[in-house]
PDB file of N, CA and C in Angstrom:
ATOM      1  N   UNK A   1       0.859  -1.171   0.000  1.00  0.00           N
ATOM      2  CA  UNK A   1       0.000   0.000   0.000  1.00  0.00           C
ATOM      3  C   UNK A   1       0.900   1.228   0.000  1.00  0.00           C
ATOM      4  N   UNK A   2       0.496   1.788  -0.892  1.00  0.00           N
ATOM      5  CA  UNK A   2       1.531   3.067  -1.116  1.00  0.00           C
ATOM      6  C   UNK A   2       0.968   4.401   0.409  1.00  0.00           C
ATOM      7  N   UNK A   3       2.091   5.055   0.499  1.00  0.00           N
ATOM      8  CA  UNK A   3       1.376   6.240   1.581  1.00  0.00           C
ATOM      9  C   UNK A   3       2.291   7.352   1.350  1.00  0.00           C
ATOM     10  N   UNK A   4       0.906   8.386   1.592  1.00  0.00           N
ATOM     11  CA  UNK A   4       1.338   9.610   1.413  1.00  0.00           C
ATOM     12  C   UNK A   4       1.071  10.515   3.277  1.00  0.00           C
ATOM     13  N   UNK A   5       1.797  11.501   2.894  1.00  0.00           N
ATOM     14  CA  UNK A   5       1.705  12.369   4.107  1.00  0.00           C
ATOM     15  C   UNK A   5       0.327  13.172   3.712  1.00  0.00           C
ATOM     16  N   UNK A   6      -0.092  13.692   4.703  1.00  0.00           N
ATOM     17  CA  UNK A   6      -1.226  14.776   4.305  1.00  0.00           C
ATOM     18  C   UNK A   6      -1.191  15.662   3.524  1.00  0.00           C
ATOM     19  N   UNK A   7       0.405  16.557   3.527  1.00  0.00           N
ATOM     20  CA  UNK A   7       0.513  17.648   2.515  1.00  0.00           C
ATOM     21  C   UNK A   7       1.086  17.142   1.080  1.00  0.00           C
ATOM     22  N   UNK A   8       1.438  16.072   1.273  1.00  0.00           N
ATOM     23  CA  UNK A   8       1.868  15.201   0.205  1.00  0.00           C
ATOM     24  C   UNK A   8       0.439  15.253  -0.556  1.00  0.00           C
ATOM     25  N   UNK A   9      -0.425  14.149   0.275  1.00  0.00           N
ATOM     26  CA  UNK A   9      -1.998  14.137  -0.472  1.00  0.00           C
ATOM     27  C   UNK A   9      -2.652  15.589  -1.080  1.00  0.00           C
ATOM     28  N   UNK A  10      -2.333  16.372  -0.393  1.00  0.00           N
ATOM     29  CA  UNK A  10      -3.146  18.004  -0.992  1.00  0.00           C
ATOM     30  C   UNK A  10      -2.005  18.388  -1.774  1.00  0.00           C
ATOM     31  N   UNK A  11      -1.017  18.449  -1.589  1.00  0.00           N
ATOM     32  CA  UNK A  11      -0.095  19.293  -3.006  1.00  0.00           C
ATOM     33  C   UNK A  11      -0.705  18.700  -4.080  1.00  0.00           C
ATOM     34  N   UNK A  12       0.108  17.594  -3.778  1.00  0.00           N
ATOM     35  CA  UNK A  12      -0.488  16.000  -5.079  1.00  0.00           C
ATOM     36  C   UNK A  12      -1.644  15.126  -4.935  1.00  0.00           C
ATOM     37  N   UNK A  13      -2.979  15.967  -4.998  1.00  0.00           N
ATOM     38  CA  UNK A  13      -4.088  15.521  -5.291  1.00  0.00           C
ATOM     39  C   UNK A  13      -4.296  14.804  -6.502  1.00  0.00           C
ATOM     40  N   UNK A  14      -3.819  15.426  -7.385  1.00  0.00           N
ATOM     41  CA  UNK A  14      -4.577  14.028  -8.843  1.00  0.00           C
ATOM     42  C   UNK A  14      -3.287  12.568  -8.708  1.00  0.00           C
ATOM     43  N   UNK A  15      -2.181  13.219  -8.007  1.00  0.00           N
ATOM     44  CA  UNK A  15      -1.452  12.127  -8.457  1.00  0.00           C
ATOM     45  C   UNK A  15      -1.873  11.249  -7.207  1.00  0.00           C
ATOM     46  N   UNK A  16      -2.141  11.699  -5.932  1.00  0.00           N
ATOM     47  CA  UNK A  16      -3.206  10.877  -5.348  1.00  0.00           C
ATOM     48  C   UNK A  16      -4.362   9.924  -5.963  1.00  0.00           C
ATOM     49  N   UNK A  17      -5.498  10.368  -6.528  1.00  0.00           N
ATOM     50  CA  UNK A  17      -5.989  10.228  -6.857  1.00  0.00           C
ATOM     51  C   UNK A  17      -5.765   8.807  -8.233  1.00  0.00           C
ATOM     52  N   UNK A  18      -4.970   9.110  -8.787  1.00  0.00           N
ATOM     53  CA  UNK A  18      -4.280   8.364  -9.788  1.00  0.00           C
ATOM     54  C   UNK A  18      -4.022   7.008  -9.179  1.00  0.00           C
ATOM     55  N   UNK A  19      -3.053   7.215  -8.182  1.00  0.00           N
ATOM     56  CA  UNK A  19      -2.490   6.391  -7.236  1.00  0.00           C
ATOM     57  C   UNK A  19      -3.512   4.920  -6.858  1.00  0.00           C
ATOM     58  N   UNK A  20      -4.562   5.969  -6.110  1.00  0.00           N
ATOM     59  CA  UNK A  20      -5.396   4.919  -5.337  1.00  0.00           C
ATOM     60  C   UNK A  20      -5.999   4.547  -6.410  1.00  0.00           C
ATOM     61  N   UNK A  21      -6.371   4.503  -7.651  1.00  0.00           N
ATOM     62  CA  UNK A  21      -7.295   4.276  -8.238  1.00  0.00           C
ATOM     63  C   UNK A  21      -6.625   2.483  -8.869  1.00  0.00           C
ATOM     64  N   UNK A  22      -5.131   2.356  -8.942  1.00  0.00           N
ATOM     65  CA  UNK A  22      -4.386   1.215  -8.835  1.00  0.00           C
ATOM     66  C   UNK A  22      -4.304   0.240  -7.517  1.00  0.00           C
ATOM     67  N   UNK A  23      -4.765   1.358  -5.853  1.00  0.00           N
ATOM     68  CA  UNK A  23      -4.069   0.336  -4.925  1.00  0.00           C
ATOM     69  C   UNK A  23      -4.698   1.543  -3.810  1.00  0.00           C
ATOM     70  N   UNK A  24      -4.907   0.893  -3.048  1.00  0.00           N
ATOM     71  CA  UNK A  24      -5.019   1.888  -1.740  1.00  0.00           C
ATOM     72  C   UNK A  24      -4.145   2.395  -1.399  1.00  0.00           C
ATOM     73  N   UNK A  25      -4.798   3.875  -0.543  1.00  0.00           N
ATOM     74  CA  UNK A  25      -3.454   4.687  -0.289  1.00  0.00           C
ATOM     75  C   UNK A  25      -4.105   5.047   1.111  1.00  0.00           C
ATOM     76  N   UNK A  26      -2.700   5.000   1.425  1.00  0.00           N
ATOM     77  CA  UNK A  26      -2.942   5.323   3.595  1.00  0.00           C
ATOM     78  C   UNK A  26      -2.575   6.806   3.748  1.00  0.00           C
ATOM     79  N   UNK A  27      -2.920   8.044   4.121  1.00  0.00           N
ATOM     80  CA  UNK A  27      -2.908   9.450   4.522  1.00  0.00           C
ATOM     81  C   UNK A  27      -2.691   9.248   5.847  1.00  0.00           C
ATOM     82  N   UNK A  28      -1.274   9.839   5.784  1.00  0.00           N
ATOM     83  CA  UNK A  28      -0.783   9.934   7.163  1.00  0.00           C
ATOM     84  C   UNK A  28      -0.578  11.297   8.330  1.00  0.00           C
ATOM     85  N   UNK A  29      -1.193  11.607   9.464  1.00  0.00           N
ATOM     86  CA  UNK A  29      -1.052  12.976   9.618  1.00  0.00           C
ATOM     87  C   UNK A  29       0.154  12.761  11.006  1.00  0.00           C
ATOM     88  N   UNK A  30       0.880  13.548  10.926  1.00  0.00           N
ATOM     89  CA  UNK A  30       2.364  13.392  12.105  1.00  0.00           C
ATOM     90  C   UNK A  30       2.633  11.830  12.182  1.00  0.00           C
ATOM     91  N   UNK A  31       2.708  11.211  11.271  1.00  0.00           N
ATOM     92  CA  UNK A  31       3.545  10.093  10.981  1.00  0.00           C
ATOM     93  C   UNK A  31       2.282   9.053  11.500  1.00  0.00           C
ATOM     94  N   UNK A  32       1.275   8.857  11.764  1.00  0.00           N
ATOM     95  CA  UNK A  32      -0.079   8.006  12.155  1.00  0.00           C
ATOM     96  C   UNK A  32      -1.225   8.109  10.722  1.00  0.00           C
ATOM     97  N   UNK A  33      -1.185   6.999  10.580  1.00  0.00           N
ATOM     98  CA  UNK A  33      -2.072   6.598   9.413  1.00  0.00           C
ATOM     99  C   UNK A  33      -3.793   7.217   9.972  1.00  0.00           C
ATOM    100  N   UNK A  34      -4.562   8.168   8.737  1.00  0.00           N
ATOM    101  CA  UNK A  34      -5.358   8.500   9.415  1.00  0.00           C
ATOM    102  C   UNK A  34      -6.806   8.279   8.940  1.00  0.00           C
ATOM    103  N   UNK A  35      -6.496   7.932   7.362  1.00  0.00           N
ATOM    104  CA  UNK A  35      -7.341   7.913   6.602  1.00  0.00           C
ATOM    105  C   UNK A  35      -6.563   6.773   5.359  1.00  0.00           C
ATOM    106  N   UNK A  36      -7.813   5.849   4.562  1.00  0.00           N
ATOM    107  CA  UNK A  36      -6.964   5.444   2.935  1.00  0.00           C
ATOM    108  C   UNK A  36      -8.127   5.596   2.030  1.00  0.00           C
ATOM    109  N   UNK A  37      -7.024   5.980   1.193  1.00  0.00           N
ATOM    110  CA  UNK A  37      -8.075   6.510   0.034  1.00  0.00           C
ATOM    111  C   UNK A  37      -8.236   5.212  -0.753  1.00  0.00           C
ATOM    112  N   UNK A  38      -9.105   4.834  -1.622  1.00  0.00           N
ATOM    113  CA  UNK A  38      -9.566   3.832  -2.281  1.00  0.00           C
ATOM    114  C   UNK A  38     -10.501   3.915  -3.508  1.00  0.00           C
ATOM    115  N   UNK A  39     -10.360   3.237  -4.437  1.00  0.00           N
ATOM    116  CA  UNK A  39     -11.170   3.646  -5.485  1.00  0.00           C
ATOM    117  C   UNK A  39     -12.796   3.876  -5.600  1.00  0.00           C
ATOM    118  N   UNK A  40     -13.652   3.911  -6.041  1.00  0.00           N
ATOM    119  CA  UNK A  40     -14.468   3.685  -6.131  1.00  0.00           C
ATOM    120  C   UNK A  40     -14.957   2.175  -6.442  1.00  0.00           C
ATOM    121  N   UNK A  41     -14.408   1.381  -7.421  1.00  0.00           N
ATOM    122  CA  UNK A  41     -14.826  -0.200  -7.485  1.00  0.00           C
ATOM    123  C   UNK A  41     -14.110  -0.924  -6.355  1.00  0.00           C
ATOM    124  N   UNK A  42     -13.115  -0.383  -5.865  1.00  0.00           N
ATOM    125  CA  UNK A  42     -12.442  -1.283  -4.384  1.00  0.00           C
ATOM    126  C   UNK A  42     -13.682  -1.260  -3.311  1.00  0.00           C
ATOM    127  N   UNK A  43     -14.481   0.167  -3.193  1.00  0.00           N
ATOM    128  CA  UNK A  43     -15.300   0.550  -2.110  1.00  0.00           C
ATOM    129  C   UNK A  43     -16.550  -0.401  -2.491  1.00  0.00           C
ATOM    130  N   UNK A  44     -17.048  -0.590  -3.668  1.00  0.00           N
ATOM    131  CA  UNK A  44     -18.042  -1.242  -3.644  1.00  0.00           C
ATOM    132  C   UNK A  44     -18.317  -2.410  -3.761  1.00  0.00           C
ATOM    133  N   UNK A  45     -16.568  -3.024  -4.124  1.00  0.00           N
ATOM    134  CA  UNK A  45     -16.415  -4.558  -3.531  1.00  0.00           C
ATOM    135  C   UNK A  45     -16.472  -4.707  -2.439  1.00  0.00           C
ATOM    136  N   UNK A  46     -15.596  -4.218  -1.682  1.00  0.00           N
ATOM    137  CA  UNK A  46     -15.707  -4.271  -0.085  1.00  0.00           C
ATOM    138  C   UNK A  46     -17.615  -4.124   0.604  1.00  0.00           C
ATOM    139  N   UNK A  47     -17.662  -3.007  -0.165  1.00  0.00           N
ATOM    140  CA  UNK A  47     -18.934  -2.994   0.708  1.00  0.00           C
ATOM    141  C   UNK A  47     -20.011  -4.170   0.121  1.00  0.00           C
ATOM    142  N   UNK A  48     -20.245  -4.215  -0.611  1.00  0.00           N
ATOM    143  CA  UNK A  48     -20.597  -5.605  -1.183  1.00  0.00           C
ATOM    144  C   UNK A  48     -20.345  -6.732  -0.514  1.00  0.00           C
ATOM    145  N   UNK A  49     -19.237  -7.052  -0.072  1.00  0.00           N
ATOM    146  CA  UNK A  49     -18.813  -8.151   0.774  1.00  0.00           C
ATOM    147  C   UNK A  49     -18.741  -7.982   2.113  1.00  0.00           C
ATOM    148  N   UNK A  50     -18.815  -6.480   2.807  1.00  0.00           N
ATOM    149  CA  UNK A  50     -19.226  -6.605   3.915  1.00  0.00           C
ATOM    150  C   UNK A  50     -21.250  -6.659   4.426  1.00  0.00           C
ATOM    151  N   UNK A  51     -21.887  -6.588   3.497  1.00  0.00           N
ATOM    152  CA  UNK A  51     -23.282  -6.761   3.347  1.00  0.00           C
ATOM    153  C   UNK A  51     -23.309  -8.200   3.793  1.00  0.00           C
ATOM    154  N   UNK A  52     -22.697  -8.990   2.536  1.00  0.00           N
ATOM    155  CA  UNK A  52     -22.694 -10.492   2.314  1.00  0.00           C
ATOM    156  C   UNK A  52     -22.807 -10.780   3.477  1.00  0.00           C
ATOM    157  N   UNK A  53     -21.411 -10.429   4.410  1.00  0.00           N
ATOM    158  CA  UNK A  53     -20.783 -11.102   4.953  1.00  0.00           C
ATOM    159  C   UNK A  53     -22.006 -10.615   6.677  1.00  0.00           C
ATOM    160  N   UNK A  54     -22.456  -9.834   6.689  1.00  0.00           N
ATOM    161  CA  UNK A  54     -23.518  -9.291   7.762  1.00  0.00           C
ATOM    162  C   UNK A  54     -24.717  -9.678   7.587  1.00  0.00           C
ATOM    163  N   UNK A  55     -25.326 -10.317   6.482  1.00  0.00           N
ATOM    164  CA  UNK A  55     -26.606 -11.319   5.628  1.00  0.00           C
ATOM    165  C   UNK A  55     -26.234 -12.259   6.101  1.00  0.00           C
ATOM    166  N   UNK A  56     -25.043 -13.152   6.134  1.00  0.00           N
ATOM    167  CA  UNK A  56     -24.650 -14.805   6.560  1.00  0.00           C
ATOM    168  C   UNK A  56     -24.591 -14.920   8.538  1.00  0.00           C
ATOM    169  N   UNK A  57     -24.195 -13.771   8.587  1.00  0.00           N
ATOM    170  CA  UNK A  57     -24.118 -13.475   9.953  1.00  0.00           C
ATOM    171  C   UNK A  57     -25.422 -13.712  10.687  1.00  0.00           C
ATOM    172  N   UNK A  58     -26.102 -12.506  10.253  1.00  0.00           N
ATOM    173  CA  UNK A  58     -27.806 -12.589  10.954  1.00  0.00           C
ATOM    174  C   UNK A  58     -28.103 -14.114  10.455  1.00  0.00           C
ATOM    175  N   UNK A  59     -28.385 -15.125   9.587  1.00  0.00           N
ATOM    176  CA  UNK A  59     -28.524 -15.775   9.351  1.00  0.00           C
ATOM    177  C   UNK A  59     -27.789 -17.479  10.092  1.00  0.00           C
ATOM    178  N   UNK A  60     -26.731 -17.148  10.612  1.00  0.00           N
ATOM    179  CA  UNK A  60     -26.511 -17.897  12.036  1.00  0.00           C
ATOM    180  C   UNK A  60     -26.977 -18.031  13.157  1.00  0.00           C
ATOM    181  N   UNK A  61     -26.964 -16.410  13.175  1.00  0.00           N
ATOM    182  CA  UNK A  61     -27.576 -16.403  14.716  1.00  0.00           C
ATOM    183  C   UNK A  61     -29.293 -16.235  14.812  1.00  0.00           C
ATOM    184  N   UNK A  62     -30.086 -16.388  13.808  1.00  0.00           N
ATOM    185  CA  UNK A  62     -31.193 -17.359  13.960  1.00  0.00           C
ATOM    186  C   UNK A  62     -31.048 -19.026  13.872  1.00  0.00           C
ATOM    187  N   UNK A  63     -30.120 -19.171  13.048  1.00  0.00           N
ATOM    188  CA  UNK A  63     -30.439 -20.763  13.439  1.00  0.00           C
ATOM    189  C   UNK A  63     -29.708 -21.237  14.795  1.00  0.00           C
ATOM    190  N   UNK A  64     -28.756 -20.593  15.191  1.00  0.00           N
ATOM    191  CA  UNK A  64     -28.068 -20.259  16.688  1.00  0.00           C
ATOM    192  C   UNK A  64     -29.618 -20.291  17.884  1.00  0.00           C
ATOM    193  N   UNK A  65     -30.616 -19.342  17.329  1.00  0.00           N
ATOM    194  CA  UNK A  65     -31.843 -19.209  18.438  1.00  0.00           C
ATOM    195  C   UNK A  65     -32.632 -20.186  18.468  1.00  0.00           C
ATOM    196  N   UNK A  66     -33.179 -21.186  17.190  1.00  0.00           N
ATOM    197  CA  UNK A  66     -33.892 -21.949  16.954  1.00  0.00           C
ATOM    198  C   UNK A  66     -33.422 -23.168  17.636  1.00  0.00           C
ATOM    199  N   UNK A  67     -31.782 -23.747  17.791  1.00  0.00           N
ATOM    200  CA  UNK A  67     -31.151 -24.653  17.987  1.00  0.00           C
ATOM    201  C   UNK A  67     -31.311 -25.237  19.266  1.00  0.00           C
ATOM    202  N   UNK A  68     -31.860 -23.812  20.339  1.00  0.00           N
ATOM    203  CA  UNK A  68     -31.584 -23.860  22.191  1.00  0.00           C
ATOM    204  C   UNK A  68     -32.864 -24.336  22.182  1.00  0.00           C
TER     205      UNK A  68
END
């Protein structure tokens, strides 16, 4: 994961931008990671798979209630 400093990220916004659009990028403020930037199709895989993955969930813990 590539990382930029904060003023790094605002000088070099498009090349930010550019950046994450290959790979996530971690924004660091006084040397602590604070934020990562991410593409738009990374975000909606992820979130996509964190849905999934919170659908299979609830779906345990009813058959978890039914089981007792």
């Amino acid at each position: 994961m590539k990382t930029m400093s904060a003023r790094e990220a605002k000088n070099g916004f498009g090349l930010m931008i550019d950046t994450a659009r290959a790979a996530p990028v971690l924004i660091e403020k006084h040397g602590r990671g604070v934020v990562v930037v991410v593409s738009v199709e990374e975000y909606q895989r992820l979130s996509t798979r964190a849905a999934s993955a919170a659908k299979d969930e609830g779906r345990s813990g009813k058959a978890q209630k039914r089981d007792q």
